[in-house]
N, C-alpha and C. Protein backbone atom coordinates (compact mmCIF):
# COMPACT_ATOMS: atom_id res chain seq x y z
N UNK A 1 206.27 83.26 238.41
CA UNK A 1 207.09 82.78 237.32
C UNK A 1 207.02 83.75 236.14
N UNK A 2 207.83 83.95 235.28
CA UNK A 2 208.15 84.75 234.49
C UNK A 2 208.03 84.51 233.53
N UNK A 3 207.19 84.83 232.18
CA UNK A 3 206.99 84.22 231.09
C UNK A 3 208.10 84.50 229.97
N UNK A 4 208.48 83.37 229.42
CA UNK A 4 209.58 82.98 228.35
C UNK A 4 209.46 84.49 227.46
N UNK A 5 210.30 84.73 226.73
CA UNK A 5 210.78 85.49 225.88
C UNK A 5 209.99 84.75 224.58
N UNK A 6 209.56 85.46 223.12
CA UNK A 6 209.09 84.88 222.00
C UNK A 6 210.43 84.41 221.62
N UNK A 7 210.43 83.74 220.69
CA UNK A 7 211.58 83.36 219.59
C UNK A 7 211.98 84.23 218.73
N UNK A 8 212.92 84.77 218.16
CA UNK A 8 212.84 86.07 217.49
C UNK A 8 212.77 85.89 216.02
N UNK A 9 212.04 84.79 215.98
CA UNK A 9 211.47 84.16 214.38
C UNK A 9 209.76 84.79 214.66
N UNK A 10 208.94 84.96 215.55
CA UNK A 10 207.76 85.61 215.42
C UNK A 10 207.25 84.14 216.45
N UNK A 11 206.06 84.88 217.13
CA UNK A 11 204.83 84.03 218.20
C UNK A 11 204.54 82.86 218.17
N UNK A 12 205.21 82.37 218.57
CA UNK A 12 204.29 80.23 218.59
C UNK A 12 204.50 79.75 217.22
N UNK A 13 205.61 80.37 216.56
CA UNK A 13 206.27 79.44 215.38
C UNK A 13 206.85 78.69 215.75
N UNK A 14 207.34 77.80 215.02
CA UNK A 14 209.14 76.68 215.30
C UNK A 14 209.67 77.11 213.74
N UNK A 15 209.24 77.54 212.87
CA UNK A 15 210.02 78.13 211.89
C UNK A 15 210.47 79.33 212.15
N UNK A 16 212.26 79.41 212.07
CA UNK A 16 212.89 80.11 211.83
C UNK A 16 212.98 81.25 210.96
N UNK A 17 211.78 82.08 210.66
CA UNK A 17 211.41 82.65 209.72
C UNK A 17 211.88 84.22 210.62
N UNK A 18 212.55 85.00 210.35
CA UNK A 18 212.47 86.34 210.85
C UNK A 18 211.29 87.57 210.77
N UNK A 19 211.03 87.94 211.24
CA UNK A 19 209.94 89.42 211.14
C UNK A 19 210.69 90.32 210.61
N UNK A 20 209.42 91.11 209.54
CA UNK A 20 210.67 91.95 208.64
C UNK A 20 211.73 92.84 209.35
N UNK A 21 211.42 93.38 210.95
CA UNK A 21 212.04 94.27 211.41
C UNK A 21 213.20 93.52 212.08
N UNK A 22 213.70 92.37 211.92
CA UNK A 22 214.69 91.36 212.22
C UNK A 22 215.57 90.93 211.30
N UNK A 23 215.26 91.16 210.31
CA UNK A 23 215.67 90.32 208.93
C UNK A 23 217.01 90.47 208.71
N UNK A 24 217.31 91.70 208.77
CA UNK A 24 218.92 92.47 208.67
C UNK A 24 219.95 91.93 210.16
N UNK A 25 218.95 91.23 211.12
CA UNK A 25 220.06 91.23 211.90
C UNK A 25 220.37 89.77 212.32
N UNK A 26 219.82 88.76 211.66
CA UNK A 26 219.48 87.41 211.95
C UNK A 26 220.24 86.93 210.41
N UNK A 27 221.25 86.01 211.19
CA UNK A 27 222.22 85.02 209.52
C UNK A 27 220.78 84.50 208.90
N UNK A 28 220.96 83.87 207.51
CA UNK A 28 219.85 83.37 206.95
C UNK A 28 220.61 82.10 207.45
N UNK A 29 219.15 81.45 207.67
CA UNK A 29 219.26 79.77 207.59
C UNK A 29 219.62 78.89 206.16
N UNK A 30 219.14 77.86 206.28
CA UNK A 30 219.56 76.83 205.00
C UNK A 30 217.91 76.88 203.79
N UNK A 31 217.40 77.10 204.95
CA UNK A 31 215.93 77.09 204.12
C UNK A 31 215.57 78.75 203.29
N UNK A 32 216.08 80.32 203.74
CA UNK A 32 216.67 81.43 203.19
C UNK A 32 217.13 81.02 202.16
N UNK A 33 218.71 80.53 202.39
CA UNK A 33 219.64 80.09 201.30
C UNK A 33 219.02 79.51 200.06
N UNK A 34 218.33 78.20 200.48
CA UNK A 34 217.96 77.67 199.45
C UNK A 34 216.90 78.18 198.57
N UNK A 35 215.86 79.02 199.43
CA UNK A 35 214.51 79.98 198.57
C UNK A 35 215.56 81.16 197.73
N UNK A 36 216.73 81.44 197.84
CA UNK A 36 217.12 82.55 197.31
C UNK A 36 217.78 81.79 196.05
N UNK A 37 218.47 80.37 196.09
CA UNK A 37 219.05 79.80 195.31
C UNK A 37 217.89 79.41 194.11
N UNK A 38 216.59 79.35 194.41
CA UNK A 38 215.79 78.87 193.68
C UNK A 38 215.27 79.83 193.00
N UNK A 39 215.03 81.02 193.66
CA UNK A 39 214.48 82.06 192.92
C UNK A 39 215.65 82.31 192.09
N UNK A 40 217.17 82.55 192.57
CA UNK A 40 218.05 82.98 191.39
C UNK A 40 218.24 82.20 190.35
N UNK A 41 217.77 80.54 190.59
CA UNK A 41 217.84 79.47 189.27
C UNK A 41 216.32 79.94 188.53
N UNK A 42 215.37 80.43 188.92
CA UNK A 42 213.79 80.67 188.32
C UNK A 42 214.18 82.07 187.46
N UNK A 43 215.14 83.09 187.97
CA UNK A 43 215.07 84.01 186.89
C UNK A 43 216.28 83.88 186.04
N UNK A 44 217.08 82.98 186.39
CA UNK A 44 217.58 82.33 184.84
C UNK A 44 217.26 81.83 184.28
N UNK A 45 216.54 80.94 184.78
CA UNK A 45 215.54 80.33 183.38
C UNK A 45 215.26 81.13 182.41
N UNK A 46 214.18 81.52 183.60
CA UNK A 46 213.64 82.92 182.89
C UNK A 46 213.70 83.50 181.79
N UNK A 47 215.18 84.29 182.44
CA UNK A 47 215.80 85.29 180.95
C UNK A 47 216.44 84.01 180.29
N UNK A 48 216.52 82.66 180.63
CA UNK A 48 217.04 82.04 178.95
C UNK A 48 216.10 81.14 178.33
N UNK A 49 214.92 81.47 178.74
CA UNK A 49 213.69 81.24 177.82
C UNK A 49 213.02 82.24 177.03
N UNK A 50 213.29 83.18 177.79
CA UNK A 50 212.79 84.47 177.27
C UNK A 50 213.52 84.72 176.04
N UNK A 51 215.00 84.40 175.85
CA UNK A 51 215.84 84.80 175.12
C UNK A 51 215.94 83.98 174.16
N UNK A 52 215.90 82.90 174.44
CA UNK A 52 214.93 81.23 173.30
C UNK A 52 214.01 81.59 172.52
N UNK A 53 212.69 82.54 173.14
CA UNK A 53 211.55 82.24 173.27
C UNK A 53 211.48 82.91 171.18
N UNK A 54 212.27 83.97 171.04
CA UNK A 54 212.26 84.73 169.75
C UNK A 54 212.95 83.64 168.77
N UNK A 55 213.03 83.69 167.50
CA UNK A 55 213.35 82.84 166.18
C UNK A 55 214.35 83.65 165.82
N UNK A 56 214.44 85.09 165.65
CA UNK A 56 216.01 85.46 165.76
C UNK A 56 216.63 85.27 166.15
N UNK A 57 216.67 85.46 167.58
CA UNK A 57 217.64 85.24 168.64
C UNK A 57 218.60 83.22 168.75
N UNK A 58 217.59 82.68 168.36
CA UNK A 58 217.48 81.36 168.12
C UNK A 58 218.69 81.22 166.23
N UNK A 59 218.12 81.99 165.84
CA UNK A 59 218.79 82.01 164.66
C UNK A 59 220.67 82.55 164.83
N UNK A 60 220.59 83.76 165.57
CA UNK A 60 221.71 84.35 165.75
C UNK A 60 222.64 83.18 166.89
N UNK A 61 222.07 82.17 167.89
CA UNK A 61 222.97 81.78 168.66
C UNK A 61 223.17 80.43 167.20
N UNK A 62 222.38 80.07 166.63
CA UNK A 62 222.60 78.78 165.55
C UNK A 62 224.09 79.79 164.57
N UNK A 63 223.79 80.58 164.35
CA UNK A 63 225.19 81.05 163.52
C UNK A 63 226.36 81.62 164.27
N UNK A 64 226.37 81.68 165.40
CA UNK A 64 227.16 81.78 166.47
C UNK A 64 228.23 80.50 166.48
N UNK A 65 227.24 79.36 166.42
CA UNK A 65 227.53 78.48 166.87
C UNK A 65 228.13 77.83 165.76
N UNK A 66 228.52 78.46 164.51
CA UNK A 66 229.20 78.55 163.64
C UNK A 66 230.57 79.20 163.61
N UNK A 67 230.49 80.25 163.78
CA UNK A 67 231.32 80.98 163.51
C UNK A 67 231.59 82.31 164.08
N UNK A 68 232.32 82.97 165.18
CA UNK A 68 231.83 84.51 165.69
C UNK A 68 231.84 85.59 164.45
N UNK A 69 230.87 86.45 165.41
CA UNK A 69 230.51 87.40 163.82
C UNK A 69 230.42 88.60 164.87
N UNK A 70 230.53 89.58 164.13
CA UNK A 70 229.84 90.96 164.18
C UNK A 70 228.67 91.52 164.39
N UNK A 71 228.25 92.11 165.04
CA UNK A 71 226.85 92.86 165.27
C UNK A 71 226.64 93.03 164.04
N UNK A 72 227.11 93.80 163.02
CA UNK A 72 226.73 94.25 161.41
C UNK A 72 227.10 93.10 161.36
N UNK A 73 227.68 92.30 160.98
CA UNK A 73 227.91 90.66 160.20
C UNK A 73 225.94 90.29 160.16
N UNK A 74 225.81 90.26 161.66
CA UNK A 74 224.67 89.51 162.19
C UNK A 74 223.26 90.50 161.32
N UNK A 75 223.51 91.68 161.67
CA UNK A 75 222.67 92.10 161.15
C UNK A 75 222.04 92.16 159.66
N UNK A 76 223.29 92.17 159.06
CA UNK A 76 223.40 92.09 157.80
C UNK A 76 222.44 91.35 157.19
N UNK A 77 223.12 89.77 157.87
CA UNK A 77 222.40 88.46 157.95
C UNK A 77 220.93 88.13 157.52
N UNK A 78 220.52 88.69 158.84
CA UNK A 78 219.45 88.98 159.52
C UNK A 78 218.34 90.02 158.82
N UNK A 79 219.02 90.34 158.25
CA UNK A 79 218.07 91.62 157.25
C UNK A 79 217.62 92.83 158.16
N UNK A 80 218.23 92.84 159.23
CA UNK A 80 217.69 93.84 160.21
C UNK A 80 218.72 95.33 160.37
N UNK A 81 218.35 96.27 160.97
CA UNK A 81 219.09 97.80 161.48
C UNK A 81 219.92 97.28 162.56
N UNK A 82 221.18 98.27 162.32
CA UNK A 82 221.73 97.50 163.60
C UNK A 82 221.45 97.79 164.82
N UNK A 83 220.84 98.94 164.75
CA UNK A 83 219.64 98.94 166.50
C UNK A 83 218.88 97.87 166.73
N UNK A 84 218.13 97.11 165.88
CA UNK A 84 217.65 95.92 166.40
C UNK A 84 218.70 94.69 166.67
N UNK A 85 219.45 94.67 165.63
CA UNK A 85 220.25 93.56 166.08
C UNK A 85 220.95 93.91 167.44
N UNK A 86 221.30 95.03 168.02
CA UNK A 86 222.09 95.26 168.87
C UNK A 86 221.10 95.04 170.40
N UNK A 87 219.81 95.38 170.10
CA UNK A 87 218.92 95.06 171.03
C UNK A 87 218.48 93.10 171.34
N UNK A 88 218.70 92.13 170.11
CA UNK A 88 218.82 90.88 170.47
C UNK A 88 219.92 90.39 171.04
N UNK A 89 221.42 90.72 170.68
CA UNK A 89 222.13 90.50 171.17
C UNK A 89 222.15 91.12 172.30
N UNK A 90 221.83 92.23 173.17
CA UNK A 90 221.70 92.44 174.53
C UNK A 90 221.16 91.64 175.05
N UNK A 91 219.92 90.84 174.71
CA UNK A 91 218.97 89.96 175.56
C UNK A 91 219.53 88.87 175.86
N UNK A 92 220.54 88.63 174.22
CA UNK A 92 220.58 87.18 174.76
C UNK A 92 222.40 87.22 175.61
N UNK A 93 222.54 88.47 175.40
CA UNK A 93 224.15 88.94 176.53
C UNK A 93 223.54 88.78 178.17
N UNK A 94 222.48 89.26 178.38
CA UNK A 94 222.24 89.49 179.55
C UNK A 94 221.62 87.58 179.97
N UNK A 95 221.35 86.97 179.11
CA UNK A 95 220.66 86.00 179.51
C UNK A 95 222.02 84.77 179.79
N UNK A 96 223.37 85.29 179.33
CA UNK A 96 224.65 84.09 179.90
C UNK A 96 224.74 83.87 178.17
N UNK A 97 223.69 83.92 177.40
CA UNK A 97 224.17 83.17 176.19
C UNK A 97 225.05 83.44 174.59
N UNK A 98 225.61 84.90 174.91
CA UNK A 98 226.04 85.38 173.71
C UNK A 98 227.45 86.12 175.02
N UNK A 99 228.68 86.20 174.93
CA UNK A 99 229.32 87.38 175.22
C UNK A 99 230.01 88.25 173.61
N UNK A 100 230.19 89.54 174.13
CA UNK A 100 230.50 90.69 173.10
C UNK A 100 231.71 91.37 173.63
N UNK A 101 232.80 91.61 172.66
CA UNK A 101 233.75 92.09 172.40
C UNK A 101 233.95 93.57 171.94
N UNK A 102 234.78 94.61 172.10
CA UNK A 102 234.60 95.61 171.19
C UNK A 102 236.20 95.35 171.09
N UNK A 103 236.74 95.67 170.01
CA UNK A 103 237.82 95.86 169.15
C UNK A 103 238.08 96.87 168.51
N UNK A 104 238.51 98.24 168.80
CA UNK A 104 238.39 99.04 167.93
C UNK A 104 236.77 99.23 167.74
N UNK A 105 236.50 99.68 166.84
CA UNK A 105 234.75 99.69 166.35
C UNK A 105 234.19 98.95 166.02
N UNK A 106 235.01 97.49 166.48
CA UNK A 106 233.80 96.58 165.71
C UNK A 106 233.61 95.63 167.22
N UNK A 107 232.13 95.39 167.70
CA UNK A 107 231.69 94.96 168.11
C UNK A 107 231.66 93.06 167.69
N UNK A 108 232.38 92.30 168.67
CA UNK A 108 232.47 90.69 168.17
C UNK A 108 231.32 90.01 169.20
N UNK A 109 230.63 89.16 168.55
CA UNK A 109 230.03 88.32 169.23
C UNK A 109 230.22 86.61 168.97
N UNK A 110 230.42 85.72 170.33
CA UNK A 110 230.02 84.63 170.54
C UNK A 110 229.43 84.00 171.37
N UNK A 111 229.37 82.80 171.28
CA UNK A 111 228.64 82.03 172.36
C UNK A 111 228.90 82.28 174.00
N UNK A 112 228.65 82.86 174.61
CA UNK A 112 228.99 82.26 175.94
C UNK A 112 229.05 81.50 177.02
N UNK A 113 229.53 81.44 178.05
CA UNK A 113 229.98 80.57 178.35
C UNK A 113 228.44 79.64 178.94
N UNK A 114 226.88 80.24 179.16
CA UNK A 114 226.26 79.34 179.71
C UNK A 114 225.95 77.92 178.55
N UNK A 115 226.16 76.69 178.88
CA UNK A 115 225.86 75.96 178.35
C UNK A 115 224.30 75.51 178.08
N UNK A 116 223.37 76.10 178.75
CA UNK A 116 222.15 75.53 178.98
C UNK A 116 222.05 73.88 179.96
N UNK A 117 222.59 73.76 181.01
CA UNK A 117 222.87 72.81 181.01
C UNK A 117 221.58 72.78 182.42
N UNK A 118 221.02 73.77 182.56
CA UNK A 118 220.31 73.91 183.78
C UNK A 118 218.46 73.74 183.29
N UNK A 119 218.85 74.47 181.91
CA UNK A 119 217.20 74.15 180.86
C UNK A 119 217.54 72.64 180.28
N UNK A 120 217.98 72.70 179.94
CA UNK A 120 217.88 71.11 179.41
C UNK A 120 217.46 70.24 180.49
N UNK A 121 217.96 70.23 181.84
CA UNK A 121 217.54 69.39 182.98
C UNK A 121 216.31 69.74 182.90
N UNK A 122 215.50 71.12 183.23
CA UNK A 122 214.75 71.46 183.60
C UNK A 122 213.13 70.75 182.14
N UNK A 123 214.00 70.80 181.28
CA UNK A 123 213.29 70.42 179.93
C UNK A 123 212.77 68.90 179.80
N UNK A 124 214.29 68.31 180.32
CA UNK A 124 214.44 66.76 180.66
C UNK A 124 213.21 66.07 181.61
N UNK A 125 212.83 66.71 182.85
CA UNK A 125 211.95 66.43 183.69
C UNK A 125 210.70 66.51 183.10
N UNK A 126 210.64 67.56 182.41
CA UNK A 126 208.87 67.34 181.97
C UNK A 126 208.43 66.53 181.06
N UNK A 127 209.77 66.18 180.43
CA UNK A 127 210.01 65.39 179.02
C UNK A 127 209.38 63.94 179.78
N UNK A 128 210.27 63.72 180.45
CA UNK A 128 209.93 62.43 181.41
C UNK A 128 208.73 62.15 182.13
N UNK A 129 208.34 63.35 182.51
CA UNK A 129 206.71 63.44 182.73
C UNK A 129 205.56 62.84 181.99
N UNK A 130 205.48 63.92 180.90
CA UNK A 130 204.99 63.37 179.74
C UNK A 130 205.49 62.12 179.46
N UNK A 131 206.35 61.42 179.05
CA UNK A 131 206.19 60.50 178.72
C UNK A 131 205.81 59.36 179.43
N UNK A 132 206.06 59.57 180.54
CA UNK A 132 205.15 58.03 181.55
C UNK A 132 203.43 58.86 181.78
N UNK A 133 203.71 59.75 181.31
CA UNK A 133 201.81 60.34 181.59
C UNK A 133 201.18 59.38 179.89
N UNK A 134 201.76 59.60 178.88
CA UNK A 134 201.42 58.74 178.11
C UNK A 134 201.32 57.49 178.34
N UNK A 135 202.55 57.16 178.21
CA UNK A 135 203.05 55.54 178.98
C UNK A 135 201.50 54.80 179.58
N UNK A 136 201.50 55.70 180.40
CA UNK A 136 199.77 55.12 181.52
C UNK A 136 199.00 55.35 180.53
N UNK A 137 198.65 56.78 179.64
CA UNK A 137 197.44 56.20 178.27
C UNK A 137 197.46 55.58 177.70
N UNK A 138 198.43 54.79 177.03
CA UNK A 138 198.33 53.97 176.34
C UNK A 138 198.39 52.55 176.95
N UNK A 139 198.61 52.29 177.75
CA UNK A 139 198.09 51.40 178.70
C UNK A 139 196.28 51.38 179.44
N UNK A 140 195.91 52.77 179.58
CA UNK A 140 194.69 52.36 179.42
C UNK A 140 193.72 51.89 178.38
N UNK A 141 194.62 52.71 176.86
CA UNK A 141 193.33 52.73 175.41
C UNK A 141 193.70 51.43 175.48
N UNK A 142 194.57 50.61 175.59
CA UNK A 142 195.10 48.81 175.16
C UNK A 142 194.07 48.06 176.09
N UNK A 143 193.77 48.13 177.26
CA UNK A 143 193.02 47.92 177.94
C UNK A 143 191.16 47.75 177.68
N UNK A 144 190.91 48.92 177.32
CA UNK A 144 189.63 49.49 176.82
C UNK A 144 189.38 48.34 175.44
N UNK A 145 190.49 48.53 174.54
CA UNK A 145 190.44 47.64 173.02
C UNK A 145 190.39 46.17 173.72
N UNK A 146 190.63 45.79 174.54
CA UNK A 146 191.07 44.64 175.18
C UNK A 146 189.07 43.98 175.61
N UNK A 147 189.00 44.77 176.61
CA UNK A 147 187.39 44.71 176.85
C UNK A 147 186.68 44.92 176.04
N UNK A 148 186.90 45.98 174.86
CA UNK A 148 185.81 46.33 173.61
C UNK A 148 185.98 44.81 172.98
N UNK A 149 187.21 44.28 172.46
CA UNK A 149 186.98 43.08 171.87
C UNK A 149 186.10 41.93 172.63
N UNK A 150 186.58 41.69 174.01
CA UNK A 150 185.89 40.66 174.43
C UNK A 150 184.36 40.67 174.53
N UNK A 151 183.67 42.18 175.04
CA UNK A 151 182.33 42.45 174.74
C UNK A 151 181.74 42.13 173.61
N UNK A 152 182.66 42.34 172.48
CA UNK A 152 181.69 42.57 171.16
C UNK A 152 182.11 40.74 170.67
N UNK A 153 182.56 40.38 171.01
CA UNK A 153 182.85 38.37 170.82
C UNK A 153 181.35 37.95 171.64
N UNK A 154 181.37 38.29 173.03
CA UNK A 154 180.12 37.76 174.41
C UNK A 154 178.63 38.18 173.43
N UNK A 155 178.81 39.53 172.30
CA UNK A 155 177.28 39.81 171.80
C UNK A 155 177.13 39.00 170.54
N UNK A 156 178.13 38.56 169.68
CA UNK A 156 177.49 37.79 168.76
C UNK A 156 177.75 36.29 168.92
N UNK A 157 177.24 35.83 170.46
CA UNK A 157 177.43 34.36 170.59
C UNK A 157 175.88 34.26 171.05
């Protein structure tokens, strides 16, 4: 008898996982798809936390969100060179959250089109975390006050 062929996912797996020297020639599965979908949602975050993460940048999308302005408008603003300003607004261009215009020589900036609608979820969940992680502390300290009272009633009887 003739022994079976491996799987061309690698030796005595049942995951569909390819060997690197396979990789290029095997469709990705659903479970591929989805590790690639997650990593591409993890480095958006990413760059739009990263791009959060500064008080300028935070400042420049709050006056954005006013009114579109100018790289020099912004800078102006901002009290900064317009090499720096031109370096925040890259970060937060590359991060979905500012797009830029040129017009002639003047560089326009506004909001773009990402809404944050993927951090806010992502914000939302921990929010919710925390709060039933409290939820249960304060259900235990009520508890504790609950027994501290009845103890200290049982010692002066």
């Amino acid at each position: 008898m003739g022994e079976k062929a491996p799987p061309p996912w690698g030796h005595g797996t049942t995951s569909p996982v390819p060997r690197e020297d396979q990789a290029s020639t095997i469709a990705p599965n659903r479970a591929t798809i989805l590790h690639h979908m997650v990593q591409h949602s993890g480095a958006r975050l990413n760059a739009s936390f990263a791009a959060l993460s500064d008080a300028t940048r935070r400042g420049i999308l709050e006056q954005l969100g006013r009114s579109d302005a100018s790289i020099t408008d912004l800078a102006e603003k901002f009290r900064m060179t317009l090499t720096g300003m031109k370096k925040h607004v890259g970060v937060l261009e590359q991060a979905g959250l500012v797009v830029t215009q040129k017009v002639g020589r003047v560089r326009t900036c506004k909001l773009g089109p990402l809404q944050l609608e993927e951090e806010t979820a992502w914000l939302e969940r921990y929010r919710q975390l925390w709060a039933s992680r409290f939820d249960e502390l304060d259900k235990i300290v009520e508890e504790l006050k609950q027994k501290e009272k009845v103890n200290g009633r049982k010692k002066r009887e």
